[in-house]
C-alpha atoms as a PDB file:
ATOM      1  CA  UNK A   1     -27.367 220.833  17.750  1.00  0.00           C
ATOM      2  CA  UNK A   2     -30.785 222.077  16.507  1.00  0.00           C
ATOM      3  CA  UNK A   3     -29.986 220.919  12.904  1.00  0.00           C
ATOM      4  CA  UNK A   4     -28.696 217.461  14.021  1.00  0.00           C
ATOM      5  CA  UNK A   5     -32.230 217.761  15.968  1.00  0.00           C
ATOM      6  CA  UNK A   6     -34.196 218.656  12.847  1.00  0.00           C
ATOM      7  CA  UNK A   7     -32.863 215.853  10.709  1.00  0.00           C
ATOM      8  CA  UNK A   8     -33.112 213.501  13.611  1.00  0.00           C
ATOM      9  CA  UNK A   9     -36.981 214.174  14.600  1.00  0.00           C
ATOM     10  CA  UNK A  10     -39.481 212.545  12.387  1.00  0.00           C
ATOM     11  CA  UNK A  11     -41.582 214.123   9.192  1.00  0.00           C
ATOM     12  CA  UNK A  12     -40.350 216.714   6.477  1.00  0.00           C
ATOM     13  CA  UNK A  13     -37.031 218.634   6.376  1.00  0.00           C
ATOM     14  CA  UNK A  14     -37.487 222.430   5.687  1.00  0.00           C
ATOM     15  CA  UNK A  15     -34.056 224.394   5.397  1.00  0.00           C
ATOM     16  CA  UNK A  16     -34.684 228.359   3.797  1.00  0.00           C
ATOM     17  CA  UNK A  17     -32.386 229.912   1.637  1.00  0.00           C
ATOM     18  CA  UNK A  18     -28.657 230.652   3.124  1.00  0.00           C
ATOM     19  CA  UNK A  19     -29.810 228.542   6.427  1.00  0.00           C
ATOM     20  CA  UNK A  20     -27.026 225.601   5.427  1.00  0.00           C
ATOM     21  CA  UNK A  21     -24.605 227.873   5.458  1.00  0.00           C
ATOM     22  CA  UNK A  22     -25.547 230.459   8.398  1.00  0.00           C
ATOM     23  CA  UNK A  23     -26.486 233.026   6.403  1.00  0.00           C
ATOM     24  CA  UNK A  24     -26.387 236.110   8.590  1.00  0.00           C
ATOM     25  CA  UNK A  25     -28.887 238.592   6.713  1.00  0.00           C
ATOM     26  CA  UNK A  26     -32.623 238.065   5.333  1.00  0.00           C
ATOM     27  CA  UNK A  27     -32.686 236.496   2.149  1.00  0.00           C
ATOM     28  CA  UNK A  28     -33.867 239.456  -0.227  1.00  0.00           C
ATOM     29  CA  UNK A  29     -34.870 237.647  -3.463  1.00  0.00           C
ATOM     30  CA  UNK A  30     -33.227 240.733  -5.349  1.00  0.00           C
ATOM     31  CA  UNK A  31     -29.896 239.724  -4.575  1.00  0.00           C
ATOM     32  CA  UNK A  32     -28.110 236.572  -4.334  1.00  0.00           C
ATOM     33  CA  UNK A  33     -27.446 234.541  -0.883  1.00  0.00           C
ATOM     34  CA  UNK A  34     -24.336 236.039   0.647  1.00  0.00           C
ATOM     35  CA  UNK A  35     -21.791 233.019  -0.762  1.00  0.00           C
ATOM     36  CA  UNK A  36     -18.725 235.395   0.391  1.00  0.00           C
ATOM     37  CA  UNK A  37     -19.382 234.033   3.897  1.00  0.00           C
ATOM     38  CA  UNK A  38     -18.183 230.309   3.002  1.00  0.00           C
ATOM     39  CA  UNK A  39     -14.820 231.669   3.610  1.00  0.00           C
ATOM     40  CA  UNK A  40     -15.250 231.796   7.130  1.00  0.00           C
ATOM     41  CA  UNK A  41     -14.874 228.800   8.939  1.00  0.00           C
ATOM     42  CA  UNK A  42     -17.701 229.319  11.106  1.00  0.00           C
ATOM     43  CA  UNK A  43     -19.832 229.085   8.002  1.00  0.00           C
ATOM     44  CA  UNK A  44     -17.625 226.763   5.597  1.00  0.00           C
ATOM     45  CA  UNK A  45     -17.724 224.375   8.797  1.00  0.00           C
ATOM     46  CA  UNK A  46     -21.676 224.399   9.009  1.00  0.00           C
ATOM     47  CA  UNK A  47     -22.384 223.873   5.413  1.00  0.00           C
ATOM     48  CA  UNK A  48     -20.510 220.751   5.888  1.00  0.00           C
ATOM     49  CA  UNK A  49     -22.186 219.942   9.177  1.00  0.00           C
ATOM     50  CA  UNK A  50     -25.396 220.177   6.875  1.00  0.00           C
ATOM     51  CA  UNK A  51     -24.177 218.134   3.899  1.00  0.00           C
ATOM     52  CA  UNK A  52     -22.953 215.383   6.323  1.00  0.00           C
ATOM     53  CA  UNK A  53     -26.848 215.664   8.060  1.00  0.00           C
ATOM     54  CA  UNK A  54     -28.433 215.099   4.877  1.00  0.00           C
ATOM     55  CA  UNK A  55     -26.311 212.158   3.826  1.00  0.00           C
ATOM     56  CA  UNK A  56     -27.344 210.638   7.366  1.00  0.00           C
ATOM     57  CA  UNK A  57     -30.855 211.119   6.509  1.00  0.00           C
ATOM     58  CA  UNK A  58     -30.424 209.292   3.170  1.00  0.00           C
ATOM     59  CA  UNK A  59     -28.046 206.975   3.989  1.00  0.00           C
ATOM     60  CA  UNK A  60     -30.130 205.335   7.374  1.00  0.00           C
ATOM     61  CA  UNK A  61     -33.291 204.433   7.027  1.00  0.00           C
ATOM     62  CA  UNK A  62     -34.472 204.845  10.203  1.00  0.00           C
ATOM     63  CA  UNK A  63     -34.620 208.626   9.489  1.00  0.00           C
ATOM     64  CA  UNK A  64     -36.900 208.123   6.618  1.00  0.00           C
ATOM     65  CA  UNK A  65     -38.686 204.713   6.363  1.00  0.00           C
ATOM     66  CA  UNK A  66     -41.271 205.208   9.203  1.00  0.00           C
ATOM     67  CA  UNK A  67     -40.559 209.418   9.386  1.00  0.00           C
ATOM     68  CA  UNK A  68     -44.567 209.715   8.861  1.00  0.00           C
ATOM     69  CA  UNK A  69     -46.440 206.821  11.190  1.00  0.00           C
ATOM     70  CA  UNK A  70     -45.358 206.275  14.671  1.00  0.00           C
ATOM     71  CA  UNK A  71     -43.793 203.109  14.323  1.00  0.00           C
ATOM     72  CA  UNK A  72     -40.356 205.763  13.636  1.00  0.00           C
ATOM     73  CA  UNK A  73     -39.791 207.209  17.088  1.00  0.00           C
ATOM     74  CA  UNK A  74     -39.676 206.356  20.446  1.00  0.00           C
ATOM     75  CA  UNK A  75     -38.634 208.347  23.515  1.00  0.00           C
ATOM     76  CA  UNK A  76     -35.936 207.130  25.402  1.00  0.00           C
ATOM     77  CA  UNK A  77     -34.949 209.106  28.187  1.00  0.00           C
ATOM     78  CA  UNK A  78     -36.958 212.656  29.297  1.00  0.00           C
ATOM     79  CA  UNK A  79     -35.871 211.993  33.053  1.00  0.00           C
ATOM     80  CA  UNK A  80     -33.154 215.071  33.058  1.00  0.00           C
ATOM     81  CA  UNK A  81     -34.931 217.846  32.348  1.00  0.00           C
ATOM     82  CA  UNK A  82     -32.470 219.599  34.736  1.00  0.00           C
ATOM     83  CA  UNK A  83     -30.094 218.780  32.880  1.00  0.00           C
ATOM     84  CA  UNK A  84     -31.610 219.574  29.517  1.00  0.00           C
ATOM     85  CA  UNK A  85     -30.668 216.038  27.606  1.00  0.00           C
ATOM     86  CA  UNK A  86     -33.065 214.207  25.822  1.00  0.00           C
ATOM     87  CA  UNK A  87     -32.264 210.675  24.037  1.00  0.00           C
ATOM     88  CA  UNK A  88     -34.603 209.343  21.265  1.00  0.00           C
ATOM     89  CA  UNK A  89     -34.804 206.061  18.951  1.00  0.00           C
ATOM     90  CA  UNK A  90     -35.569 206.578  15.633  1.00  0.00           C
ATOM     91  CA  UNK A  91     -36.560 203.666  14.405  1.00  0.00           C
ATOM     92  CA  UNK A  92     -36.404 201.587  10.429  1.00  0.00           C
ATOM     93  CA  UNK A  93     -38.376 198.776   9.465  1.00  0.00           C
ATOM     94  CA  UNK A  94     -35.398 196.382  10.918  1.00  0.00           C
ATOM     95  CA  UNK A  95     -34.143 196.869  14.166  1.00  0.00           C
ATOM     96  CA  UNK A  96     -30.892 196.564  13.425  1.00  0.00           C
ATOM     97  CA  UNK A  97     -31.341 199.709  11.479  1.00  0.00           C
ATOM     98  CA  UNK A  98     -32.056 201.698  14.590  1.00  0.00           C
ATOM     99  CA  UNK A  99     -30.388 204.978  15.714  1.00  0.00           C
ATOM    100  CA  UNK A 100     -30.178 206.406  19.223  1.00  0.00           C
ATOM    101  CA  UNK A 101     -29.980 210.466  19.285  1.00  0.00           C
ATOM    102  CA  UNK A 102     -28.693 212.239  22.707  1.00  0.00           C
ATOM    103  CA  UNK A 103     -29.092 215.928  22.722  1.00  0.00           C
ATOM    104  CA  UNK A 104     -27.125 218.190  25.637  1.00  0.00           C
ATOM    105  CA  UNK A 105     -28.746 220.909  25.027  1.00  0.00           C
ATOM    106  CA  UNK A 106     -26.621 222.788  27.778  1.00  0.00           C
ATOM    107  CA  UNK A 107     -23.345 224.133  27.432  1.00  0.00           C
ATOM    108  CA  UNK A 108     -21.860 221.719  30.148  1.00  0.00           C
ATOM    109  CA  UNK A 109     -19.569 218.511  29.250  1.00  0.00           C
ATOM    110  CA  UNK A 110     -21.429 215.456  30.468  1.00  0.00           C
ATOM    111  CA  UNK A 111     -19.066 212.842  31.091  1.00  0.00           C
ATOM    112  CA  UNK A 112     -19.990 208.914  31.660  1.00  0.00           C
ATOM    113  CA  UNK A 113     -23.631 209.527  31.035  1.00  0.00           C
ATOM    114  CA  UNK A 114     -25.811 206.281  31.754  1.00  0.00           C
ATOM    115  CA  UNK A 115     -29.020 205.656  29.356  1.00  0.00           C
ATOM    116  CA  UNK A 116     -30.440 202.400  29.223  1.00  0.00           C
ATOM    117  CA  UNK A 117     -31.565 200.845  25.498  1.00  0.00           C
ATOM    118  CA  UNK A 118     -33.559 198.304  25.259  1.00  0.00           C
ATOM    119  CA  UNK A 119     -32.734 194.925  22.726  1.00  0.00           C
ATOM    120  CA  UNK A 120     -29.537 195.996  21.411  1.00  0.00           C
ATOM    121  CA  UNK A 121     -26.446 195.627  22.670  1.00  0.00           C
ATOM    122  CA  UNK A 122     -23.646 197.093  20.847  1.00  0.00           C
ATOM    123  CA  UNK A 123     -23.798 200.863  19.592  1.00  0.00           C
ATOM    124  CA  UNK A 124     -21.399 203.078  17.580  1.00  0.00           C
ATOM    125  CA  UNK A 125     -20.827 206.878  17.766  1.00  0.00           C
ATOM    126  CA  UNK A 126     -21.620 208.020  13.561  1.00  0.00           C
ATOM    127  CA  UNK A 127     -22.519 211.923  14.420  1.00  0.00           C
ATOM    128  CA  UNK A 128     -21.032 214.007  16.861  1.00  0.00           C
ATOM    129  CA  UNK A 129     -22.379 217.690  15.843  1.00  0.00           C
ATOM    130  CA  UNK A 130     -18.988 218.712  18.305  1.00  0.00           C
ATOM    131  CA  UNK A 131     -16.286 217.681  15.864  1.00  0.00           C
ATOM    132  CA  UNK A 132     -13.734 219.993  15.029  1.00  0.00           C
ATOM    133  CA  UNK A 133     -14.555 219.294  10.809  1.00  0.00           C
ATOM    134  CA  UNK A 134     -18.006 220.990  11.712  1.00  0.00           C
ATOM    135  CA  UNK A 135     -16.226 223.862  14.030  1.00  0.00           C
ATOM    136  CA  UNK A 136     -16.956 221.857  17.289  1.00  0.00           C
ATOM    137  CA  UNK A 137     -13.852 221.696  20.247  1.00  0.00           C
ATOM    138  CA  UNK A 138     -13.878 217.649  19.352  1.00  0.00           C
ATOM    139  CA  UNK A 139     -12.729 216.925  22.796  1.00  0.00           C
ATOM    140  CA  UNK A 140     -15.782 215.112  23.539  1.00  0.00           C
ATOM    141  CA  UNK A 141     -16.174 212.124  21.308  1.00  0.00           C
ATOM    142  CA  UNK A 142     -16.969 208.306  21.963  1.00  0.00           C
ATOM    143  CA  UNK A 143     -14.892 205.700  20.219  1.00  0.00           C
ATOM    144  CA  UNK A 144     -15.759 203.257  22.127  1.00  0.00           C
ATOM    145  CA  UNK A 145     -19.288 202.805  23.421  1.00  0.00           C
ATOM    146  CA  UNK A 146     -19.023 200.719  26.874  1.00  0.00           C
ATOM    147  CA  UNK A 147     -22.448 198.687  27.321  1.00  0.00           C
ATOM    148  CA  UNK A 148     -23.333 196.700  30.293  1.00  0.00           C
ATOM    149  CA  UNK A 149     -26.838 194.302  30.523  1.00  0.00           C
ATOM    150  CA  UNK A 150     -28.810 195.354  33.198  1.00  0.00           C
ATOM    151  CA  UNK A 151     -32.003 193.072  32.678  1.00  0.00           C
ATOM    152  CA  UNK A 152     -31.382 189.628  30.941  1.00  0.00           C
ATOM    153  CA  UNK A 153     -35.107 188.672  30.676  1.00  0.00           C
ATOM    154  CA  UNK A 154     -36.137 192.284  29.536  1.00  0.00           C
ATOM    155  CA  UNK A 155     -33.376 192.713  27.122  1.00  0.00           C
ATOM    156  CA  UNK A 156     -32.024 196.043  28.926  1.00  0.00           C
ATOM    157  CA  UNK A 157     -28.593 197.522  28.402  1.00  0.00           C
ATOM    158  CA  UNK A 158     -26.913 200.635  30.106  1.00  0.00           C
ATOM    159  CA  UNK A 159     -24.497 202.244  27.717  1.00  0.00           C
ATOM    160  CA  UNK A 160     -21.987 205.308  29.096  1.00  0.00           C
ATOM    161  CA  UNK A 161     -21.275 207.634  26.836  1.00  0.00           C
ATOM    162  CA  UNK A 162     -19.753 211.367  26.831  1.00  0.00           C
ATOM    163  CA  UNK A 163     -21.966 214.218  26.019  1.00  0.00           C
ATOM    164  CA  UNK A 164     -20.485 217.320  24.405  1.00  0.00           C
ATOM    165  CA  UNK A 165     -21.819 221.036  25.300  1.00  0.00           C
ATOM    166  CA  UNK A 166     -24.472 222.228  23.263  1.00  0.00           C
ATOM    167  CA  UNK A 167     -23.820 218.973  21.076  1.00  0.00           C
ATOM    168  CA  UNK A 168     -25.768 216.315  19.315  1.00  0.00           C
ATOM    169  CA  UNK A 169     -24.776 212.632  19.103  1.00  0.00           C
ATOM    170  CA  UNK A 170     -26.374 209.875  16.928  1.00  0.00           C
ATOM    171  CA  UNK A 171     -25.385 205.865  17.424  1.00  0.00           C
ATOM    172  CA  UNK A 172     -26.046 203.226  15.494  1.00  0.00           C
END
């Protein structure tokens, strides 16, 4: 969740030594980062989470072509903070690049979740920080994103989607 928020949120990336993998000591710059740990899948799992973040962030430009001007990012939803989810656009220099994020930043399942988008219809699930390849339960996923107009004239759609605990989701 907090790295798929890092990567997500516009401007420069900063991970410190052994933070990829979960590194569970201090990096002391008289030894070497504790490596032995990638045979736990708790940490194995994470540096994968973090490979598969950073080929996001190079692979969509949304997360880098506007990551320093504020043409990049607009807040979507930051109506439940009881409920401690927050859904941002980050946004390219064509809208069809665009990416919607949805952090849950609770350790409750949020099921049918309603957040309205405006101008584009159609969204698909590309990051779900709860799969099981990244040590996640993976029973909250969405393979199909249901979307239903809501304003014709404006351009507004209502998609329902499933929020994982404690999990990070990014649509394109």
């Amino acid at each position: 969740l907090l790295y798929t928020y890092m990567f997500t949120h516009p401007g420069g990336k900063l991970l410190f030594m052994g933070d990829e993998f979960g590194q569970t000591s201090e990096w002391n710059y008289k030894s070497e980062l504790d490596w032995f740990l990638l045979q736990h899948d708790s940490h194995k799992l994470l540096k994968d989470c973090v490979r598969d973040l950073n080929t996001l962030l190079r692979g969509e430009p949304a997360l880098y072509e506007n990551q320093f001007n504020i043409y990049g990012f607009e807040w979507i939803d930051l109506n439940h903070r009881a409920e401690s989810v927050i859904v941002y656009r980050r946004k390219g220099k064509k809208p069809a690049d665009d990416l919607l994020v949805v952090l849950n930043l609770t350790p409750v399942v949020r099921r049918d979740w309603k957040i309205q988008v405006k101008d584009k219809p159609e969204w698909k699930e590309i990051f779900n920080s709860d799969a099981k390849k990244y040590w996640g339960s993976g029973d909250v996923f969405n393979p199909n994103v249901e979307t239903v107009e809501v304003d014709k004239k404006e351009k507004i759609f209502e998609i329902n989607i499933h929020l994982p605990p404690l999990g990070a989701l990014v649509f394109k």
